[in-house]
C-alpha atoms as a PDB file:
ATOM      1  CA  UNK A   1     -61.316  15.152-266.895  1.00  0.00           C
ATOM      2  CA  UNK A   2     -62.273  12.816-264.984  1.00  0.00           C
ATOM      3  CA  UNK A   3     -62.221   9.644-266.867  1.00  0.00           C
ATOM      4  CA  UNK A   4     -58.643  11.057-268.545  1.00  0.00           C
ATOM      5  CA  UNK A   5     -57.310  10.306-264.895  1.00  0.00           C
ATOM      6  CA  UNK A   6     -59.570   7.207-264.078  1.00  0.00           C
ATOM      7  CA  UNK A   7     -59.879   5.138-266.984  1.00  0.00           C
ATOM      8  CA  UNK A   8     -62.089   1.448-266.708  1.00  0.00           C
ATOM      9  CA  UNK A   9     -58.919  -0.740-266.459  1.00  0.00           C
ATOM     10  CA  UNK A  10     -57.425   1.551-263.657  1.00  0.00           C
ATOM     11  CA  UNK A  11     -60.372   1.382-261.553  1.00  0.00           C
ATOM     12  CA  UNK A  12     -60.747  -2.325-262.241  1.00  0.00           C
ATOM     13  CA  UNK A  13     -57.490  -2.878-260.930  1.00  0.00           C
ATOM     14  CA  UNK A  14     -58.107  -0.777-257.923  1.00  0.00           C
ATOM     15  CA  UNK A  15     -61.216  -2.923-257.157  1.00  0.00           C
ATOM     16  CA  UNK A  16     -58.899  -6.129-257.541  1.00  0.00           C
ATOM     17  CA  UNK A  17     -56.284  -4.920-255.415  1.00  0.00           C
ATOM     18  CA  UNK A  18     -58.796  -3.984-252.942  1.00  0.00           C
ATOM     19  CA  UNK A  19     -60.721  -6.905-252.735  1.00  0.00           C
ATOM     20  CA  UNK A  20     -57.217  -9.103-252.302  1.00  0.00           C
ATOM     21  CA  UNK A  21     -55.754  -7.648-249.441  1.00  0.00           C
ATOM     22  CA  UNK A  22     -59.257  -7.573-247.537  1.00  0.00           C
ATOM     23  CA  UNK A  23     -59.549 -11.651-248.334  1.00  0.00           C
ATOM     24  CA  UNK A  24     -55.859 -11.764-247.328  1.00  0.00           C
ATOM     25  CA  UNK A  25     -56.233  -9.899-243.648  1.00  0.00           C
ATOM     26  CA  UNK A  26     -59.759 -11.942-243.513  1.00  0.00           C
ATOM     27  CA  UNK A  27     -57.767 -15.332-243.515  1.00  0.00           C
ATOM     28  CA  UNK A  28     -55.406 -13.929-241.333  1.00  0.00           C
ATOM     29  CA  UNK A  29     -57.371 -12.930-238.539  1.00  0.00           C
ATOM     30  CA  UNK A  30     -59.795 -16.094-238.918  1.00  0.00           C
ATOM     31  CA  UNK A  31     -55.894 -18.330-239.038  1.00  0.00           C
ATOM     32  CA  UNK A  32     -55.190 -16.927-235.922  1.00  0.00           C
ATOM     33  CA  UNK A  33     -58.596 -17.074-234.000  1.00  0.00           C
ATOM     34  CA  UNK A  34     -58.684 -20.311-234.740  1.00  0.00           C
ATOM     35  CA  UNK A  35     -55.084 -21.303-233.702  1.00  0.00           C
ATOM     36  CA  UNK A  36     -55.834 -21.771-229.935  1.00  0.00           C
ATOM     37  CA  UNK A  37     -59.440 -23.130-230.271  1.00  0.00           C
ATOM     38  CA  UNK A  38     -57.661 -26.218-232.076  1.00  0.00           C
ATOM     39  CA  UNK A  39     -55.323 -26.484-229.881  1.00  0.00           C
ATOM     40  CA  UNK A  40     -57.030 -27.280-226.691  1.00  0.00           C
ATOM     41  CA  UNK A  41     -59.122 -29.772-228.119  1.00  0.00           C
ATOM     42  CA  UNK A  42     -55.774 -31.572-229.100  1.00  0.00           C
ATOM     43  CA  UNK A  43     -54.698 -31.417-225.088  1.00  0.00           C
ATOM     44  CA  UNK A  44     -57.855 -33.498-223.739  1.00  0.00           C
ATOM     45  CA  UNK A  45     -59.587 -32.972-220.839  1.00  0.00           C
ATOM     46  CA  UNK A  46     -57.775 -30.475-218.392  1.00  0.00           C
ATOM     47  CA  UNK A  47     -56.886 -31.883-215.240  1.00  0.00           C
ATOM     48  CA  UNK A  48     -58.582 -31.038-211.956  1.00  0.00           C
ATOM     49  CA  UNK A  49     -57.057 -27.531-210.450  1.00  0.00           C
ATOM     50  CA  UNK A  50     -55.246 -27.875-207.074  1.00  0.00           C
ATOM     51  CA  UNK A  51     -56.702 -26.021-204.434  1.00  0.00           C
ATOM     52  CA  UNK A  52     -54.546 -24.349-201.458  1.00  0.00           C
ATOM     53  CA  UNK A  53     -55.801 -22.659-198.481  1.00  0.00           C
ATOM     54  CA  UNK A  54     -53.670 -20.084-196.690  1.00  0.00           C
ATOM     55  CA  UNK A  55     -54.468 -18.645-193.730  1.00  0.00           C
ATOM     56  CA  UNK A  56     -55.865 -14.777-193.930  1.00  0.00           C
ATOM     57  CA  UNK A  57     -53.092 -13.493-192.044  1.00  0.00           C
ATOM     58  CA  UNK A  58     -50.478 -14.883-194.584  1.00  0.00           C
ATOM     59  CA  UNK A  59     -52.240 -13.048-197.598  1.00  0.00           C
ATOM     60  CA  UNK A  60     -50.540  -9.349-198.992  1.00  0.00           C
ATOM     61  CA  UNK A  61     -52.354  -7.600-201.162  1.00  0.00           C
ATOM     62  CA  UNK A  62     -50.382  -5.909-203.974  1.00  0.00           C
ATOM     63  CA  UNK A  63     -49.635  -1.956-203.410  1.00  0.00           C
ATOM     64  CA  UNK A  64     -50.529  -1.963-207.445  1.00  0.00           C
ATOM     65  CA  UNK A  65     -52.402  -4.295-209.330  1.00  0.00           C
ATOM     66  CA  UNK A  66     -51.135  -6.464-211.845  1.00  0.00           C
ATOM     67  CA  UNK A  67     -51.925  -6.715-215.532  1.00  0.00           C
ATOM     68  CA  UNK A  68     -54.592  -9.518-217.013  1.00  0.00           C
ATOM     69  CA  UNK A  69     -52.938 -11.753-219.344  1.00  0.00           C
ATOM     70  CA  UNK A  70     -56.247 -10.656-221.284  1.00  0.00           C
ATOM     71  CA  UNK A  71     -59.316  -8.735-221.228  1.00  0.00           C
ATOM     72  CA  UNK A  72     -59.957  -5.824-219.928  1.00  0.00           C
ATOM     73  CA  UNK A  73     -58.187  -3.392-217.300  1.00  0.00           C
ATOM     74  CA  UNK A  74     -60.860  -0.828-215.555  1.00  0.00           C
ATOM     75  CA  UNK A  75     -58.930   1.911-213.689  1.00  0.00           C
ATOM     76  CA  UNK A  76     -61.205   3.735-210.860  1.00  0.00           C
ATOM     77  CA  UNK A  77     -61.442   7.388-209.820  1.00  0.00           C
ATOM     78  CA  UNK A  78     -62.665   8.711-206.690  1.00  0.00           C
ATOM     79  CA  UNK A  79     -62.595  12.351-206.886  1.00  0.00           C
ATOM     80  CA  UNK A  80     -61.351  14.050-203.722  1.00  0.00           C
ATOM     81  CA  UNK A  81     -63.121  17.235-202.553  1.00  0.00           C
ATOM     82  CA  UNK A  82     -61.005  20.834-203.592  1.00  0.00           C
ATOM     83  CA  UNK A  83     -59.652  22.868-200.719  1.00  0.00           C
ATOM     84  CA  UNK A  84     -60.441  26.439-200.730  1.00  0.00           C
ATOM     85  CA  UNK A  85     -57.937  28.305-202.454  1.00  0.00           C
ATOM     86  CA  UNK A  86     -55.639  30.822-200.300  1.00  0.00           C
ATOM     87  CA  UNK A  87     -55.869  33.984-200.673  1.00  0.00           C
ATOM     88  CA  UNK A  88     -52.120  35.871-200.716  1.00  0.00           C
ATOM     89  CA  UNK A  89     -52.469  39.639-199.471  1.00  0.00           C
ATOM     90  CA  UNK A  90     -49.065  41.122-199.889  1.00  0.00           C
ATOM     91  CA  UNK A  91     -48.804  44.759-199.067  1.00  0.00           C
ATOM     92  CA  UNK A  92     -45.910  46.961-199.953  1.00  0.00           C
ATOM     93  CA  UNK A  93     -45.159  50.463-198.368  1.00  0.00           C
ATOM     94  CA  UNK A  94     -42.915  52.905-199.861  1.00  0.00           C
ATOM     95  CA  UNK A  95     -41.421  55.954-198.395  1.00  0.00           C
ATOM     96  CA  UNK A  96     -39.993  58.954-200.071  1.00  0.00           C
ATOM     97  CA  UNK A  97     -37.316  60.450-198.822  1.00  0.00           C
ATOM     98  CA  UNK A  98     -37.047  63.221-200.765  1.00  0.00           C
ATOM     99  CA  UNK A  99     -39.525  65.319-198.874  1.00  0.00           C
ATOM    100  CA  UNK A 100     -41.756  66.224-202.427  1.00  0.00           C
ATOM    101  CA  UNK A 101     -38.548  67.531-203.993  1.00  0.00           C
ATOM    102  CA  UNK A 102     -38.579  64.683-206.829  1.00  0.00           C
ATOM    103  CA  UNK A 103     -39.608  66.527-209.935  1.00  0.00           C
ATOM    104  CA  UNK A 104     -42.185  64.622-212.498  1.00  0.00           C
ATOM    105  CA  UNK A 105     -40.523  62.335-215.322  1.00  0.00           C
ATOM    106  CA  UNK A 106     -39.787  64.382-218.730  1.00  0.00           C
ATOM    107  CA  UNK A 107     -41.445  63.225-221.524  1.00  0.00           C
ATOM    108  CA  UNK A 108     -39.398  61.354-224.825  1.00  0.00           C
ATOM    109  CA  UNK A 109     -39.472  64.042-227.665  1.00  0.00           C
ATOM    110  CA  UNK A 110     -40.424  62.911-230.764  1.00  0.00           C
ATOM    111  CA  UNK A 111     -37.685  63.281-233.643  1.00  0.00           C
ATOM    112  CA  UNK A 112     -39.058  64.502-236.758  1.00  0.00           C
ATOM    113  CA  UNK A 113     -37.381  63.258-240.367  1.00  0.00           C
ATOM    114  CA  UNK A 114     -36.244  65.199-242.876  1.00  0.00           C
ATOM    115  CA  UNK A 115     -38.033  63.153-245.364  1.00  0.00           C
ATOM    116  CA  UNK A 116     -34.944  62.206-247.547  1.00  0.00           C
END
């Protein structure tokens, strides 16, 4: 059944197909890796960075830290310790006022069918 539904030429062209679009994302991904590689040879050398000095009172730290242009971001976790759960004791009195003259709850009767 088998080779009904997967004949030679069928599964050569599924091999070709294949085998295309991998070479195809291949030189894609090796186009654009080496895109910026070329390009900053082109530039020459890179000029000597300015350097400023601020005083350390002038300097704020962010409240939340910005994104990398690239790489990696690591995120932290200090775990805090867990406070004791509460413990909720509600209490709830009820009174009769009937003095013991309530009379117990009847119970449902069943209905029987007739069958038809």
């Amino acid at each position: 059944m088998a080779a009904k539904r997967l004949p030679v030429p069928r599964i050569a062209g599924i091999v070709a197909w294949t085998a295309a679009s991998v070479a195809w994302g291949t030189a894609l991904v090796a186009t654009a890796n080496a895109a910026p590689e070329a390009e900053d040879g082109a530039e020459g050398p890179a000029p000597d960075p300015v350097v400023i000095v601020e005083p350390q009172e002038r300097i704020v730290l962010a409240p939340v830290p910005t994104m990398p242009e690239s790489g990696l971001v690591v995120l932290r976790y200090t775990p805090s310790e867990k406070s004791e759960a509460q413990v909720v004791v509600r209490r709830v009195v009820v009174s009769s006022s009937g003095g013991g003259s309530a009379s117990p709850a009847k119970a449902p009767t069943k209905v029987k069918s007739s069958g038809s």
